[in-house]
Protein backbone atom coordinates (compact mmCIF):
# COMPACT_ATOMS: atom_id res chain seq x y z
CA UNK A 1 -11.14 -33.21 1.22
CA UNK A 2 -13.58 -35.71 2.16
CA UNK A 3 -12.99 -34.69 5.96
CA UNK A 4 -13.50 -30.75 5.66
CA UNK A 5 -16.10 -29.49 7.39
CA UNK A 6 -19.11 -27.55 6.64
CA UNK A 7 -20.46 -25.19 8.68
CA UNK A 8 -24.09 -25.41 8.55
CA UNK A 9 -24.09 -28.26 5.75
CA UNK A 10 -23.04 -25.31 3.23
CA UNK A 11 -22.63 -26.83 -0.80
CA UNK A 12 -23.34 -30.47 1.11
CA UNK A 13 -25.76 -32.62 -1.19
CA UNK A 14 -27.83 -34.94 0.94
CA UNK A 15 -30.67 -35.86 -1.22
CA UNK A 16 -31.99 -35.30 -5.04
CA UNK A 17 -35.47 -33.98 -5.08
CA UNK A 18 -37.92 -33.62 -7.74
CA UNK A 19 -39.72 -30.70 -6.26
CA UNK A 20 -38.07 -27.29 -6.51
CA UNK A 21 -35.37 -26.11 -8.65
CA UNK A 22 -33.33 -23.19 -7.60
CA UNK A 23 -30.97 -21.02 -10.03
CA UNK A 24 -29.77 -18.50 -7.63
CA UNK A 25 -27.79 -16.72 -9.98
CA UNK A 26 -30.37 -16.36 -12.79
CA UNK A 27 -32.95 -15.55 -10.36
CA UNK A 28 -35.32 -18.58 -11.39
CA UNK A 29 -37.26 -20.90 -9.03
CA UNK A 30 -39.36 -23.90 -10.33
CA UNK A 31 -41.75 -26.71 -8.88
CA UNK A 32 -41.56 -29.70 -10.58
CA UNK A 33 -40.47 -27.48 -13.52
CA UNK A 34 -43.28 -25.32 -14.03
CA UNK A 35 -41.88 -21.70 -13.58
CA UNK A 36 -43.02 -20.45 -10.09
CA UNK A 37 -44.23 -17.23 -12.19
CA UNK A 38 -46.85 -19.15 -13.86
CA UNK A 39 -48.20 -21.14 -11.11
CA UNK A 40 -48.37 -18.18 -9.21
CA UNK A 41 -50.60 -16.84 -12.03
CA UNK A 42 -52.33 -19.53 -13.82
CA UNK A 43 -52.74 -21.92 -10.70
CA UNK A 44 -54.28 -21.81 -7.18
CA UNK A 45 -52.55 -22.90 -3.83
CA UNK A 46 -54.54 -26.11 -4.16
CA UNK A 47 -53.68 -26.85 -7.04
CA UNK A 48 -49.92 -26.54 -6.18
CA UNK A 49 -50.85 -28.75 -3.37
CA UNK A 50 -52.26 -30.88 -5.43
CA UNK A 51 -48.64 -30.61 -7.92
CA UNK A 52 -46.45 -30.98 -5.20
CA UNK A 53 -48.04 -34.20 -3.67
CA UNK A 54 -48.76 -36.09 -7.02
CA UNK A 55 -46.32 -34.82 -9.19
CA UNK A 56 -48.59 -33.51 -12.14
CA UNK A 57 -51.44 -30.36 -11.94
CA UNK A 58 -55.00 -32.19 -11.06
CA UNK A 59 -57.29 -31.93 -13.93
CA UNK A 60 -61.06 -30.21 -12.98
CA UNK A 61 -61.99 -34.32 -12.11
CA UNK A 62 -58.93 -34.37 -10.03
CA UNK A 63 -59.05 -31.03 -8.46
CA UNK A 64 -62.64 -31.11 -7.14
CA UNK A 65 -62.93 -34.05 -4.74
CA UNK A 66 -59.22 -33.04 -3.65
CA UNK A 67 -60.10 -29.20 -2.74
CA UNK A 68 -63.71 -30.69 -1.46
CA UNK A 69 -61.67 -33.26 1.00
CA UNK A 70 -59.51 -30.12 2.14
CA UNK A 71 -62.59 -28.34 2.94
CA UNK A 72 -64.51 -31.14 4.62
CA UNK A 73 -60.89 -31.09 6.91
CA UNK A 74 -61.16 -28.04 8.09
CA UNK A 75 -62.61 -27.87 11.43
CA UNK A 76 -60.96 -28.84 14.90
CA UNK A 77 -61.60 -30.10 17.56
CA UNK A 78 -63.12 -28.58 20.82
CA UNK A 79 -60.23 -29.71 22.92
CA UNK A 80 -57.84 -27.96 20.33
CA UNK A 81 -59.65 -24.75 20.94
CA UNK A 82 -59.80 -25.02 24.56
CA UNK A 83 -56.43 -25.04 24.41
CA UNK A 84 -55.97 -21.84 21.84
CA UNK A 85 -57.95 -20.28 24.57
CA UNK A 86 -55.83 -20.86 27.18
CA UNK A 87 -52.86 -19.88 25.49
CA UNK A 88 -54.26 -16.55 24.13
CA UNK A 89 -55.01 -16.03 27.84
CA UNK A 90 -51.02 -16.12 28.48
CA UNK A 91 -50.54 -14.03 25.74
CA UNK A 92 -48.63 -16.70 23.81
CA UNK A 93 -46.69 -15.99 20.70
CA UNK A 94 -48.92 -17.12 18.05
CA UNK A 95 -45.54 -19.05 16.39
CA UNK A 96 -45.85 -20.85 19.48
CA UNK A 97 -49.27 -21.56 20.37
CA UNK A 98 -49.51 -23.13 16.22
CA UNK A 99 -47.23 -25.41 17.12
CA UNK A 100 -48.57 -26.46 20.27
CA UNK A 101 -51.80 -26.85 18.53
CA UNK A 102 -50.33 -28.56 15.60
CA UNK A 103 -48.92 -31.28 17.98
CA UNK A 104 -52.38 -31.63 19.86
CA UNK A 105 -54.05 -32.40 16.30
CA UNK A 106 -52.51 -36.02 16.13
CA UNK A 107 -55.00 -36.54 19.46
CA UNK A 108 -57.90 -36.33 16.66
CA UNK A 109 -56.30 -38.32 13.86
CA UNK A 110 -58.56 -41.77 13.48
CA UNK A 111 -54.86 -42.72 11.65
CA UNK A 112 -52.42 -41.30 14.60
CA UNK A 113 -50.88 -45.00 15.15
CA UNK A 114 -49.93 -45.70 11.56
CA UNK A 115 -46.33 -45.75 10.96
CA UNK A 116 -45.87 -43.06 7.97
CA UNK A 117 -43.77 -45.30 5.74
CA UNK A 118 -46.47 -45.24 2.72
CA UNK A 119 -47.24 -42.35 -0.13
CA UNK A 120 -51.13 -42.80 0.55
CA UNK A 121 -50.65 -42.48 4.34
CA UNK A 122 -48.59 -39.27 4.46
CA UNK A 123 -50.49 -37.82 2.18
CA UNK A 124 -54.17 -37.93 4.11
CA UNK A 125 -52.04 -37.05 7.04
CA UNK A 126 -50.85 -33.87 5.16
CA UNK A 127 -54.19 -32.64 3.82
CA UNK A 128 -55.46 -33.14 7.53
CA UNK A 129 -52.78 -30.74 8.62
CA UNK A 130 -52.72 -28.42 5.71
CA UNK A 131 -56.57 -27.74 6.18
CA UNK A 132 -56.60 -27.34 10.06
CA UNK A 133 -53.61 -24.95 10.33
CA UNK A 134 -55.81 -21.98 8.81
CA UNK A 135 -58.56 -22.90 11.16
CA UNK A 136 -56.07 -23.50 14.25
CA UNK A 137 -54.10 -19.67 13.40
CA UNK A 138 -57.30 -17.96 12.60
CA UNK A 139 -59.50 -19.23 15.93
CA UNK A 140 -56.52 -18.20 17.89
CA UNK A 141 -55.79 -14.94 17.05
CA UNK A 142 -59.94 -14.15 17.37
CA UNK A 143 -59.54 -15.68 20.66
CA UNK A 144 -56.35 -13.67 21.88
CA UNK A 145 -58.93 -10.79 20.95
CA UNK A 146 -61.61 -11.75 23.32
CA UNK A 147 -63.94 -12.77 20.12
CA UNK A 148 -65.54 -15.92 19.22
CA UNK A 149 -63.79 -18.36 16.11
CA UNK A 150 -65.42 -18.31 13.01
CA UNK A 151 -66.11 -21.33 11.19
CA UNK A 152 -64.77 -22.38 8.33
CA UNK A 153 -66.66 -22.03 5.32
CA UNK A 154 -67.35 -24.77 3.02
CA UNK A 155 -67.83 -21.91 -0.40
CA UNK A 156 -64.43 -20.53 -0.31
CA UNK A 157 -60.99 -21.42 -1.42
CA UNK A 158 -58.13 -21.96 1.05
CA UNK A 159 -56.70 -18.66 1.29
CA UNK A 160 -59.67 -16.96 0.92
CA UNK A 161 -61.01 -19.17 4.09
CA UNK A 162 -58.00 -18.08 6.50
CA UNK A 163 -59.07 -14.22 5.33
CA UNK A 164 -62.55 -14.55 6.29
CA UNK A 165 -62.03 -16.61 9.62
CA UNK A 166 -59.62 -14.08 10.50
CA UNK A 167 -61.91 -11.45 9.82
CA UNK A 168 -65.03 -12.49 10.09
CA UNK A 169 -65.91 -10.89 6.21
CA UNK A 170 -65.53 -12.61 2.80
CA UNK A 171 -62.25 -10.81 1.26
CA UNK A 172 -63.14 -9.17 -2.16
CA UNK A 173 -61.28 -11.15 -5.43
CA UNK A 174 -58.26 -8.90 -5.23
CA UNK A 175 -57.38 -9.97 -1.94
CA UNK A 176 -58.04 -13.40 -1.98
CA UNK A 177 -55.97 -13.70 -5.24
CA UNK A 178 -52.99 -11.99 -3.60
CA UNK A 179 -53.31 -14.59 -0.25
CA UNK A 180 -53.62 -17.12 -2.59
CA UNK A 181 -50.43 -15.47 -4.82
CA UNK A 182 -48.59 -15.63 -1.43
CA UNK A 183 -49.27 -18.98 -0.35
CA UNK A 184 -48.33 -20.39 -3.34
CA UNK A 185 -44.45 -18.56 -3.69
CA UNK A 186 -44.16 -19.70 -0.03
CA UNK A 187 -44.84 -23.62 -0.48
CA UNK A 188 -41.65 -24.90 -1.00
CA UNK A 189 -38.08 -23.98 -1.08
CA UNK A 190 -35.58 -26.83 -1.72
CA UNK A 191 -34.15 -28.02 1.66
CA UNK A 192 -34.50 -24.78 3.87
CA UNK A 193 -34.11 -24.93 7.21
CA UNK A 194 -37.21 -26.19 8.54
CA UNK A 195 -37.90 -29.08 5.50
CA UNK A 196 -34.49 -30.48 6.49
CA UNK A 197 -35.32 -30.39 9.86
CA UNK A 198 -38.96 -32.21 9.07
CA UNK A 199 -37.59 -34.40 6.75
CA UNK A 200 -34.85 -36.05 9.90
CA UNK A 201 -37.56 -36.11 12.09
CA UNK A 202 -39.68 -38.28 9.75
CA UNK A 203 -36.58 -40.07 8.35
CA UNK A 204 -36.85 -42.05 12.07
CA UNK A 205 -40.26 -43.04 11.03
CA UNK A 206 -41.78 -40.62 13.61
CA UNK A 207 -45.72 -39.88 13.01
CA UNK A 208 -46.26 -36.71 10.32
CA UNK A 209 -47.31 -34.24 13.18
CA UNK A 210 -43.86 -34.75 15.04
CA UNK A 211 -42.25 -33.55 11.59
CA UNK A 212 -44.73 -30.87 11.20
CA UNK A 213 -43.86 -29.65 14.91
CA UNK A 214 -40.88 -29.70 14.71
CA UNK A 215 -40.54 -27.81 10.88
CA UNK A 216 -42.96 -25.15 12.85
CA UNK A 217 -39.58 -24.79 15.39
CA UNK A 218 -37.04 -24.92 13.12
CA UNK A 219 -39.03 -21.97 11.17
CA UNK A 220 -39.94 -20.01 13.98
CA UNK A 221 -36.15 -18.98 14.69
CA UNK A 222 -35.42 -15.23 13.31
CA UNK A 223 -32.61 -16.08 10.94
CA UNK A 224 -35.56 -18.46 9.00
CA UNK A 225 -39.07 -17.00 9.11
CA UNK A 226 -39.43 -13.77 10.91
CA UNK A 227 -37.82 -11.60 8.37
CA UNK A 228 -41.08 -10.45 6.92
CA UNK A 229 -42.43 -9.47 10.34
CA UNK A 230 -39.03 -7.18 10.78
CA UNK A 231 -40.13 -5.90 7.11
CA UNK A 232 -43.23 -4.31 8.25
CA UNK A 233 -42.12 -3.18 11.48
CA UNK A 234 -38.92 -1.54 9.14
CA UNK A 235 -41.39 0.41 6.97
CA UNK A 236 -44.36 1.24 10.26
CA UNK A 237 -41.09 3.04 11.64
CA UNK A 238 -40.29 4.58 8.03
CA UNK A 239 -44.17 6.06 8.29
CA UNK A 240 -43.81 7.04 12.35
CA UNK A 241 -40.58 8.98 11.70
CA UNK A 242 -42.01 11.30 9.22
CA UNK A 243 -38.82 11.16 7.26
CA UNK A 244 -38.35 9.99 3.60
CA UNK A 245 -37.76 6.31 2.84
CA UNK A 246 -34.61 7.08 1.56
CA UNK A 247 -32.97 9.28 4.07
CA UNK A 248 -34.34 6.92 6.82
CA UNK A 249 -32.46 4.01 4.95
CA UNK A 250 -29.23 5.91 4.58
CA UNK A 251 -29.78 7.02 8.65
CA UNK A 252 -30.33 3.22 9.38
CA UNK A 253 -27.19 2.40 7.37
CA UNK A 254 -24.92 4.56 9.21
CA UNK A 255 -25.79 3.59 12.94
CA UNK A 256 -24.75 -0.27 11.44
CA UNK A 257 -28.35 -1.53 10.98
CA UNK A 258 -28.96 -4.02 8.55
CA UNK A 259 -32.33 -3.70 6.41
CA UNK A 260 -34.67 -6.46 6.41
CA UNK A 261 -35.71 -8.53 3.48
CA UNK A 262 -32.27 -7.96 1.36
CA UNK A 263 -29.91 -11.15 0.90
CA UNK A 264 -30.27 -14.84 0.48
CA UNK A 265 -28.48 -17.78 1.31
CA UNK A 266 -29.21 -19.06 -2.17
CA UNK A 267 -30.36 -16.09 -4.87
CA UNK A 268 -27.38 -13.69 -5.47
CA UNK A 269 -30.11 -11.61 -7.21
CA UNK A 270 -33.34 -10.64 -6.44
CA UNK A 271 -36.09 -12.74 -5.61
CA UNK A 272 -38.15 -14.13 -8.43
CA UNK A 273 -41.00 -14.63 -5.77
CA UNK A 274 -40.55 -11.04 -4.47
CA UNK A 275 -40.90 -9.90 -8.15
CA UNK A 276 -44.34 -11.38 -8.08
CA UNK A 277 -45.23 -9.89 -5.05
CA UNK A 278 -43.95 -6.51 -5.80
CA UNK A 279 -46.52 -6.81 -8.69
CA UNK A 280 -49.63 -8.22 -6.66
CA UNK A 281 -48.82 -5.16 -4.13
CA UNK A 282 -49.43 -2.69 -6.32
CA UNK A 283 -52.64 -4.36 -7.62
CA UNK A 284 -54.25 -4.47 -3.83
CA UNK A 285 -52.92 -0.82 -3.41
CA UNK A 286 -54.39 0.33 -6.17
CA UNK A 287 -57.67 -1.68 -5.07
CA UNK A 288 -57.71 -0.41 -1.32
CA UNK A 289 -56.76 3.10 -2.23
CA UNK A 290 -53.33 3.23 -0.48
CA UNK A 291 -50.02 3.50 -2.07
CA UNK A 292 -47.54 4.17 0.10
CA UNK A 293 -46.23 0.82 1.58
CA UNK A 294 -45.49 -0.01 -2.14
CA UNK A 295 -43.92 3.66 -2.29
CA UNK A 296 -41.95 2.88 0.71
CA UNK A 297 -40.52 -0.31 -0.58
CA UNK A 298 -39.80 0.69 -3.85
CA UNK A 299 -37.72 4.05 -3.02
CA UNK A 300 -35.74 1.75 -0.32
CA UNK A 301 -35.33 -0.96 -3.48
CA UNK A 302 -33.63 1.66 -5.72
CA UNK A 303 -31.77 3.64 -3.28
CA UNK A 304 -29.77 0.39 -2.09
CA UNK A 305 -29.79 -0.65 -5.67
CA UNK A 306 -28.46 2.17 -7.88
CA UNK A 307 -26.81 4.55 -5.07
CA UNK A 308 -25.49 1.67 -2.61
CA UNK A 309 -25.07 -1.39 -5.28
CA UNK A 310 -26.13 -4.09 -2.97
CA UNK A 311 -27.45 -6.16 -6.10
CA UNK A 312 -24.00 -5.97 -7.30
CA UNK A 313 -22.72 -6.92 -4.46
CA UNK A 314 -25.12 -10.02 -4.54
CA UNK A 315 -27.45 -8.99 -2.09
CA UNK A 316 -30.60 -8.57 -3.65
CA UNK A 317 -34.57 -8.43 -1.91
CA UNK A 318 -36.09 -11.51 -0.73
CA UNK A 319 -39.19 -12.70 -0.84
CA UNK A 320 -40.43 -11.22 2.92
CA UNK A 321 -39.05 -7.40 0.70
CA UNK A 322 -42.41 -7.82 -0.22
CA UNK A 323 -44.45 -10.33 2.14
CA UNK A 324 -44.85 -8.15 4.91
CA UNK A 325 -46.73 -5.11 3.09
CA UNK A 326 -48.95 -7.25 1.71
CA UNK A 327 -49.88 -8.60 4.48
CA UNK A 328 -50.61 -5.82 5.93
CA UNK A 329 -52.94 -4.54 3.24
CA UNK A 330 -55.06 -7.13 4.07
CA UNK A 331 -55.18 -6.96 7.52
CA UNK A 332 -53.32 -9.40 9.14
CA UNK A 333 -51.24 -8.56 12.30
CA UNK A 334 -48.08 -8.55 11.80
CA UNK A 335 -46.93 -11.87 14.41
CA UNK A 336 -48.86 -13.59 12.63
CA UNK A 337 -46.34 -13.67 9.18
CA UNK A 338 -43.86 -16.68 10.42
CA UNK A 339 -47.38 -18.69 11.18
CA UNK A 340 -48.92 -18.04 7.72
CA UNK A 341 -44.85 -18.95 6.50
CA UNK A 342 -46.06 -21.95 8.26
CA UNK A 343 -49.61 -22.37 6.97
CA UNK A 344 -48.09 -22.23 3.48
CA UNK A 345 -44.79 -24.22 3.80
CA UNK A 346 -46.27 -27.43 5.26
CA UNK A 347 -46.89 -27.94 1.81
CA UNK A 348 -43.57 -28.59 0.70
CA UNK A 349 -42.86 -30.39 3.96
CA UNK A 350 -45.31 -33.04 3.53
CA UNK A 351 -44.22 -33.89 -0.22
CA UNK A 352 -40.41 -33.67 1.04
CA UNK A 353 -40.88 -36.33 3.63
CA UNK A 354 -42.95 -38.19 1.38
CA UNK A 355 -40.36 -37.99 -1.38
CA UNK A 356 -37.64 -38.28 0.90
CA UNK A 357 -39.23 -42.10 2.48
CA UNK A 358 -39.82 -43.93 -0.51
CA UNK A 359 -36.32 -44.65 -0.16
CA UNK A 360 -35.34 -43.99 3.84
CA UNK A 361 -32.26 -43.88 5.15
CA UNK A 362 -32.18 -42.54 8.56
CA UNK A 363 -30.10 -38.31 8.58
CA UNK A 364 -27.52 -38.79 10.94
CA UNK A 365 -24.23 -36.99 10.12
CA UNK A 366 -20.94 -37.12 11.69
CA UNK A 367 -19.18 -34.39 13.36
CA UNK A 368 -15.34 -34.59 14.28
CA UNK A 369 -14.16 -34.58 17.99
CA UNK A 370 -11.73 -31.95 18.60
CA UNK A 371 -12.11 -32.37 22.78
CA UNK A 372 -9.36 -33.49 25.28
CA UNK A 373 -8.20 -37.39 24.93
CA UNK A 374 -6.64 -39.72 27.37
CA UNK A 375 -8.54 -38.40 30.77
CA UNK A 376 -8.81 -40.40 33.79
CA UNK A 377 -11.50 -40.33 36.28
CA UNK A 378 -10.47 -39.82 39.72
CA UNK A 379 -12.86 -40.46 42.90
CA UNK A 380 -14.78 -36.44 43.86
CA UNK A 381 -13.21 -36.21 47.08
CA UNK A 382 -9.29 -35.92 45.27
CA UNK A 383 -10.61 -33.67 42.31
CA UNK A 384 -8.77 -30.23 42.09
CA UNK A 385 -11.47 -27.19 41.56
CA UNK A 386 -8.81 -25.99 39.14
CA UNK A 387 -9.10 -28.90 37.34
């Protein structure tokens, strides 16, 4: 029926994409048809910028000057931190104060007036934006502490970067891997939430950074990118109640929770990204010393697998199953999971809206009216309250 409606655009095609493939059944996800398995291993997050924005992995001549340019990016400016300053001081949600920042960086872009109708265009816009965000959610959770920004260092990779702004120490090769692991499984997604929502923003011809800002709100909502945050918290209550993973699970079941990080509006088995993960926790477990967030996790994972049959079922753990321990391995707080969502998933956002305007046509669907007809306006004074 070419009039049915669907409720949150569910099954509707509205573009063809040459970035991600999803097979939800099978469990597979691809970008630009290289298995996300492999990238995950054999690539870095720059160079699945770099595949994502050009459409082929750089070669070493290709890959230098582009991770060089992100690095020369990195800084902000003084203004921007002024304002990080002031919103740590109101205790602003990180989620929040990113995309308040992000917004604020077009005031420093010598390009800001350029409409972004042209490859070459949105594409120095995006490596502008995907080098400052590390800088911009590092600086401001320092500041929130009461302790000085760290610079961004010139010698390090991207992921390995955010670590040691955060922190303030280099992260040793097993951590900086995983990051990087992360970064890369969280790029891009097919048309999620908020790359929909950046792609109609720049499908007006608004400037990159009102897409960006406006992907950062889209993802900020709960039922998008806070699921790996409500993972960690899940498993810090597992540990504070001094019960067993599985009998707090089967507790949690019966008051009518639901458990974060299981189902998926498109995998109807588990996540291949969250197999990855699974794998990269146990490496920085084994490298730290501590075992039992990946102890946690996995008793949950086969108790609501082979005693409650949710896989069968179709519901199956996400990526954030696994996310949100390792994150917290390596340090991060735990509000600031949706951000590094964000820090990643710009990514994908940039090369959507730059695949999406080489051939524009501005989003604007239809909905049907189902409201009163044939009303007449009468003057205030002879209007009924009951009316």
């Amino acid at each position: 029926m070419p009039d049915q409606v669907r409720r949150g655009l569910n099954g509707v095609l509205v573009a063809e994409s040459e970035l991600s493939k999803i097979d939800g059944d099978a469990g597979r996800l691809s970008y630009r048809g290289y298995p996300i398995a492999e990238l995950a291993e054999r690539a870095t997050f720059e160079e699945t910028l770099y595949l994502l924005w050009n459409g082929s992995l750089p070669t070493r001549a290709e890959l230098d000057p582009f991770s060089r340019e992100l690095c020369s990016l990195r800084p902000i400016d003084a203004a921007v931190v002024q304002t990080l300053e002031r919103l740590a001081q109101r205790d602003e949600d990180p989620m929040a104060a990113l995309r308040t920042a992000v917004s604020m960086l077009s005031a420093g872009d010598p390009e800001r007036d350029l409409v972004p109708t042209d490859s070459e265009t949105i594409r120095r816009t995006g490596r502008r934006l995907t080098a400052k965000l590390p800088t911009v959610l590092a600086a401001y959770d320092r500041l929130r502490r009461e302790e000085k920004p760290v610079e961004p260092s010139e010698e390090l990779g991207h992921a390995a970067n955010f670590l040691y702004m955060l922190t303030g120490t280099e992260p040793d090769e097993v951590a900086a891997e995983t990051f990087d692991t992360a970064l890369t499984l969280h790029a891009d997604h097919g048309l999620n939430a908020s790359t929909f929502t950046a792609m109609t923003v720049a499908s007006t011809h608004a400037d990159l950074y009102s897409a960006v800002t406006a992907g950062i709100g889209a993802l900020s909502g709960p039922l998008h990118g806070g699921a790996n945050q409500d993972v960690m918290e899940a498993l810090l209550e597992v540990d504070e109640s001094g019960d067993e993973p599985v009998e707090w699970t089967r507790s949690a079941l019966d008051e009518g929770r639901r458990i974060p990080g299981w189902g998926h509006r498109v995998y109807s088995v588990k996540d291949p990204r969250a197999e990855i993960l699974e794998a990269r926790s146990d490496a920085l477990a084994q490298s730290m010393g501590e075992s039992r967030w990946c102890e946690y996790t996995r008793a949950i994972e086969t108790y609501l697998t082979d005693e409650k049959g949710l896989v069968e079922q179709g519901i199956a753990p996400n990526v954030d199953f696994y996310s949100g321990s390792v994150y917290y391995q390596l340090g991060i707080p735990i509000d600031l999971y949706t951000p590094i969502f964000a820090m990643s998933r710009v990514g994908g956002w940039v090369a959507h809206v730059d695949e999406y305007l080489e051939d524009n046509r501005l989003i604007r669907p239809r909905s049907r009216y189902v409201g009163p007809d044939s009303r007449s306006v009468v003057p205030v004074e002879e209007r009924s309250d009951s009316v």
